[in-house]
C-alpha atoms as a PDB file:
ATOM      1  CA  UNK A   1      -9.072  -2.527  10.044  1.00  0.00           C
ATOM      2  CA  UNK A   2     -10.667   0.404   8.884  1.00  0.00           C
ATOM      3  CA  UNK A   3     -10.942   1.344   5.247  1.00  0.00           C
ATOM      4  CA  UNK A   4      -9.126   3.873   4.028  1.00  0.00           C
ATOM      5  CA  UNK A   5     -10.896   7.293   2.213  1.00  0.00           C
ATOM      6  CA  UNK A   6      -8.877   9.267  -0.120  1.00  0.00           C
ATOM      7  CA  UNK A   7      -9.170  12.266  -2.761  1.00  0.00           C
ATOM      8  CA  UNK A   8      -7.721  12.774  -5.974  1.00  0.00           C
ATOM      9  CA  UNK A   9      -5.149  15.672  -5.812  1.00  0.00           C
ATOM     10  CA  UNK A  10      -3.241  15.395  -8.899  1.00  0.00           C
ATOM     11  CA  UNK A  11      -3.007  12.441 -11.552  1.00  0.00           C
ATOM     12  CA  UNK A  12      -1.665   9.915  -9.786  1.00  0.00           C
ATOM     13  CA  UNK A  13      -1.740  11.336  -6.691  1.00  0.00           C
ATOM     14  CA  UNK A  14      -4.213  11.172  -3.257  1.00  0.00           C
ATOM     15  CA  UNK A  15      -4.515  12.640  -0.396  1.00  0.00           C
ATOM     16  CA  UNK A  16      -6.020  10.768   2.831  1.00  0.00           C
ATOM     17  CA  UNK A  17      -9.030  12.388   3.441  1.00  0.00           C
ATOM     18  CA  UNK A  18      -9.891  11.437   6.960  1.00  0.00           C
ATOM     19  CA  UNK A  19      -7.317   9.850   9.593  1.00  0.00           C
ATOM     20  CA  UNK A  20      -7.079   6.089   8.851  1.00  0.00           C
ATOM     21  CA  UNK A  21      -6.150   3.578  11.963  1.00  0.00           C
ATOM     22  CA  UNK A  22      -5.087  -0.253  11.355  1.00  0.00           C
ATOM     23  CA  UNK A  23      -2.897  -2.629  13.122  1.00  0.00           C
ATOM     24  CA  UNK A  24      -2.381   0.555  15.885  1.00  0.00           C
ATOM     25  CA  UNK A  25      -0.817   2.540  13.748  1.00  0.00           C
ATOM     26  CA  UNK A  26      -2.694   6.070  12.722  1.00  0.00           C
ATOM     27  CA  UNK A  27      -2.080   7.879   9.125  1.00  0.00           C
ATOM     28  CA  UNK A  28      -3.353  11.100   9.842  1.00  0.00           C
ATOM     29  CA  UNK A  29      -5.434  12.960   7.092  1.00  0.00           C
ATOM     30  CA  UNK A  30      -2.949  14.945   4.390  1.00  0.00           C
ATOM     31  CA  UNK A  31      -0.941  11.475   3.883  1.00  0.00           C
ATOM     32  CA  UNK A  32      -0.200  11.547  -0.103  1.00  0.00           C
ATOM     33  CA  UNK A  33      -0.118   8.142  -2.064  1.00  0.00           C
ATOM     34  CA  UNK A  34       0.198   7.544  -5.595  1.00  0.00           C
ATOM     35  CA  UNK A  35      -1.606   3.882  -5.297  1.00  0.00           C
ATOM     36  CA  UNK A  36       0.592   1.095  -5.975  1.00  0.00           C
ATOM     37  CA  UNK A  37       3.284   0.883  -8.115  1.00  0.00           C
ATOM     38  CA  UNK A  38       1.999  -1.609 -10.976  1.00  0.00           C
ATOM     39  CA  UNK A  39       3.718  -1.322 -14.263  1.00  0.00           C
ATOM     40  CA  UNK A  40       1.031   0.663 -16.469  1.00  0.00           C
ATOM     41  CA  UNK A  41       1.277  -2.746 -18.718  1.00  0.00           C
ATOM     42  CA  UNK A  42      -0.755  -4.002 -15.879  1.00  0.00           C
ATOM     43  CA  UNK A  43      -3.583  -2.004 -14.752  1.00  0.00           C
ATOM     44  CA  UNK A  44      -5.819  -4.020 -16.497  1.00  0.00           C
ATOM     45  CA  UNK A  45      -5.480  -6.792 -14.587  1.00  0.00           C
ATOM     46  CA  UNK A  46      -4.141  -5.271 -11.381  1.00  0.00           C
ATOM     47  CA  UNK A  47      -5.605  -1.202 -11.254  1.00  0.00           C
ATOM     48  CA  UNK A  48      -3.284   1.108  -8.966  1.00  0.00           C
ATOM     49  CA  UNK A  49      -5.857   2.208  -6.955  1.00  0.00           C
ATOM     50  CA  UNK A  50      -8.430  -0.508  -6.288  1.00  0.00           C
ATOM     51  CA  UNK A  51     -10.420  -0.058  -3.501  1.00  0.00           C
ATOM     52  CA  UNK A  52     -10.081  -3.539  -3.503  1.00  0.00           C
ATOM     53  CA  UNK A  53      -6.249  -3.375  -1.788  1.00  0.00           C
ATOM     54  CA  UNK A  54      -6.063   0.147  -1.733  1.00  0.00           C
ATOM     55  CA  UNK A  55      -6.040   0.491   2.602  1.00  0.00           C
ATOM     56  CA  UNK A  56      -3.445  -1.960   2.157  1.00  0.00           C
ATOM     57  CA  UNK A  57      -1.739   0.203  -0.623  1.00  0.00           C
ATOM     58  CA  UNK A  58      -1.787   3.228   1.757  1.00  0.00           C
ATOM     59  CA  UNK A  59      -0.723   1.319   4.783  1.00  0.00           C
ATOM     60  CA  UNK A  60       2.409   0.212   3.197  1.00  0.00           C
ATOM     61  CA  UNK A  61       3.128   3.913   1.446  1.00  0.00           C
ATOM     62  CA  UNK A  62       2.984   5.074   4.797  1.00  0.00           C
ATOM     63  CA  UNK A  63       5.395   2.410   6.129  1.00  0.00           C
ATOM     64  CA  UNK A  64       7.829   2.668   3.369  1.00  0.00           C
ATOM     65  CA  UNK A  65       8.051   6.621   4.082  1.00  0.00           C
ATOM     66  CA  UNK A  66       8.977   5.990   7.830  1.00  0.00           C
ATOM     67  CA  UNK A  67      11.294   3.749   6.616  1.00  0.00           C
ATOM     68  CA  UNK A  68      13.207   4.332   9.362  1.00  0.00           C
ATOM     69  CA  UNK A  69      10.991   3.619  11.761  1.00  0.00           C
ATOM     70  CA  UNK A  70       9.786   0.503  10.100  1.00  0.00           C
ATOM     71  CA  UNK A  71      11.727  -0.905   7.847  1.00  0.00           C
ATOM     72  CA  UNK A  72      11.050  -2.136   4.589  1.00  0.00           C
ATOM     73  CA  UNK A  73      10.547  -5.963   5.723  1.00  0.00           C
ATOM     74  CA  UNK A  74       7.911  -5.142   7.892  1.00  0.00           C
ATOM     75  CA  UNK A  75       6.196  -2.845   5.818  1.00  0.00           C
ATOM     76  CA  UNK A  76       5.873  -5.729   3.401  1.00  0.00           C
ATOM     77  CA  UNK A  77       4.423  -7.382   5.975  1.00  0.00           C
ATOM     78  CA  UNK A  78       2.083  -5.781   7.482  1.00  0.00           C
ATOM     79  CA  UNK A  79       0.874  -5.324   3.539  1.00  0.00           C
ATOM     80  CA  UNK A  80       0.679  -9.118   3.000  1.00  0.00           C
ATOM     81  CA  UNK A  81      -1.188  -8.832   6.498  1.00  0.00           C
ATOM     82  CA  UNK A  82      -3.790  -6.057   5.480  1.00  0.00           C
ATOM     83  CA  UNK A  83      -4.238  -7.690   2.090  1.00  0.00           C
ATOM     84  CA  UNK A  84      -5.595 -10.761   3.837  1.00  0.00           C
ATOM     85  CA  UNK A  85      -7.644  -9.164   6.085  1.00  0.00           C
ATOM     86  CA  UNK A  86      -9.475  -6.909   3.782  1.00  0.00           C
ATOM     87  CA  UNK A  87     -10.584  -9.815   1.832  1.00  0.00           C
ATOM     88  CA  UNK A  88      -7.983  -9.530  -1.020  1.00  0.00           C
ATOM     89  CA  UNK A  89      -7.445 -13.813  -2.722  1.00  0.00           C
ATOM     90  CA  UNK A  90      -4.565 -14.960  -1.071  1.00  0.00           C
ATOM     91  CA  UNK A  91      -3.307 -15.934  -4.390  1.00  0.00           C
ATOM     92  CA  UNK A  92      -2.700 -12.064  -5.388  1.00  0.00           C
ATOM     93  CA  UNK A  93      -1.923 -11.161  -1.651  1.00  0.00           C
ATOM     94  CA  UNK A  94       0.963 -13.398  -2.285  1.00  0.00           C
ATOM     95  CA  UNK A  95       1.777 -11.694  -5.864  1.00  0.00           C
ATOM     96  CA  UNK A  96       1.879  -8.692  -4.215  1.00  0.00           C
ATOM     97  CA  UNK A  97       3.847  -9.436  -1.493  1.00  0.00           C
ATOM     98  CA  UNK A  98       6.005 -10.831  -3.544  1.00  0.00           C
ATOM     99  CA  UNK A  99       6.683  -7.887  -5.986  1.00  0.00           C
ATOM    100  CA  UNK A 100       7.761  -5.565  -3.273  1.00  0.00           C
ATOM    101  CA  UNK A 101       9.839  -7.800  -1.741  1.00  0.00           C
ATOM    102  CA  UNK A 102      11.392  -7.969  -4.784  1.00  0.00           C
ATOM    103  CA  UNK A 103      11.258  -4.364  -5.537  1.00  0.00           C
ATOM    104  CA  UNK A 104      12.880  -3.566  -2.436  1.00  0.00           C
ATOM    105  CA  UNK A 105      15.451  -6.349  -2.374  1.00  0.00           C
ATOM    106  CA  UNK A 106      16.909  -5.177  -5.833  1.00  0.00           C
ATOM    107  CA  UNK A 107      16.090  -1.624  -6.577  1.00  0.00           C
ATOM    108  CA  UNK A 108      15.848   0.082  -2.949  1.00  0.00           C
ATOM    109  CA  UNK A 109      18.522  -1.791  -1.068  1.00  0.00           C
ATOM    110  CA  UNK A 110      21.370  -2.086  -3.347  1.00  0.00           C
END
């Protein structure tokens, strides 16, 4: 999986800055994230945009807005997925995974 390059466009707000390929799937340059969506109470601990998990970050923005290609159960997924394979600990791929599952299970879906 390729990592994924981005530039600030606004606070909280980036732009893919060159086309960025994993699992098959393209997201073409332009693609806007705002990093993930930790609680600000957080970002010490867990930083929004962390190169660290942000491909995986991006990845599952782009899901999440094709929603209805996708779906939001294998968006979170295919995050878990990139997590791991980028070299994030299991232990927070599973945190992760497990806060937009929640997320979507209670504030998107009902």
């Amino acid at each position: 999986m390729d990592r994924v390059v981005v530039q600030p466009i606004a606070k909280d707000k980036f732009r893919v800055y060159k086309d960025f390929k994993c699992y098959g799937y393209t997201i073409h340059a332009g693609f806007v994230t705002n990093g993930a969506n930790i609680p600000r109470l957080f970002w010490s601990l867990f930083p929004p945009n962390s190169p660290e998990y942000l491909s995986a970050v991006v990845l599952h923005d782009y899901m999440c807005a094709n929603v209805s290609e996708y779906g939001y159960e294998m968006a979170d997924k295919y995050f878990y997925d990139a997590m791991l394979k980028i070299g994030v600990p299991k232990w927070k791929a599973k945190l992760f995974y497990f806060c937009v599952k929640w997320y979507h299970k209670f504030k998107v879906l009902n």
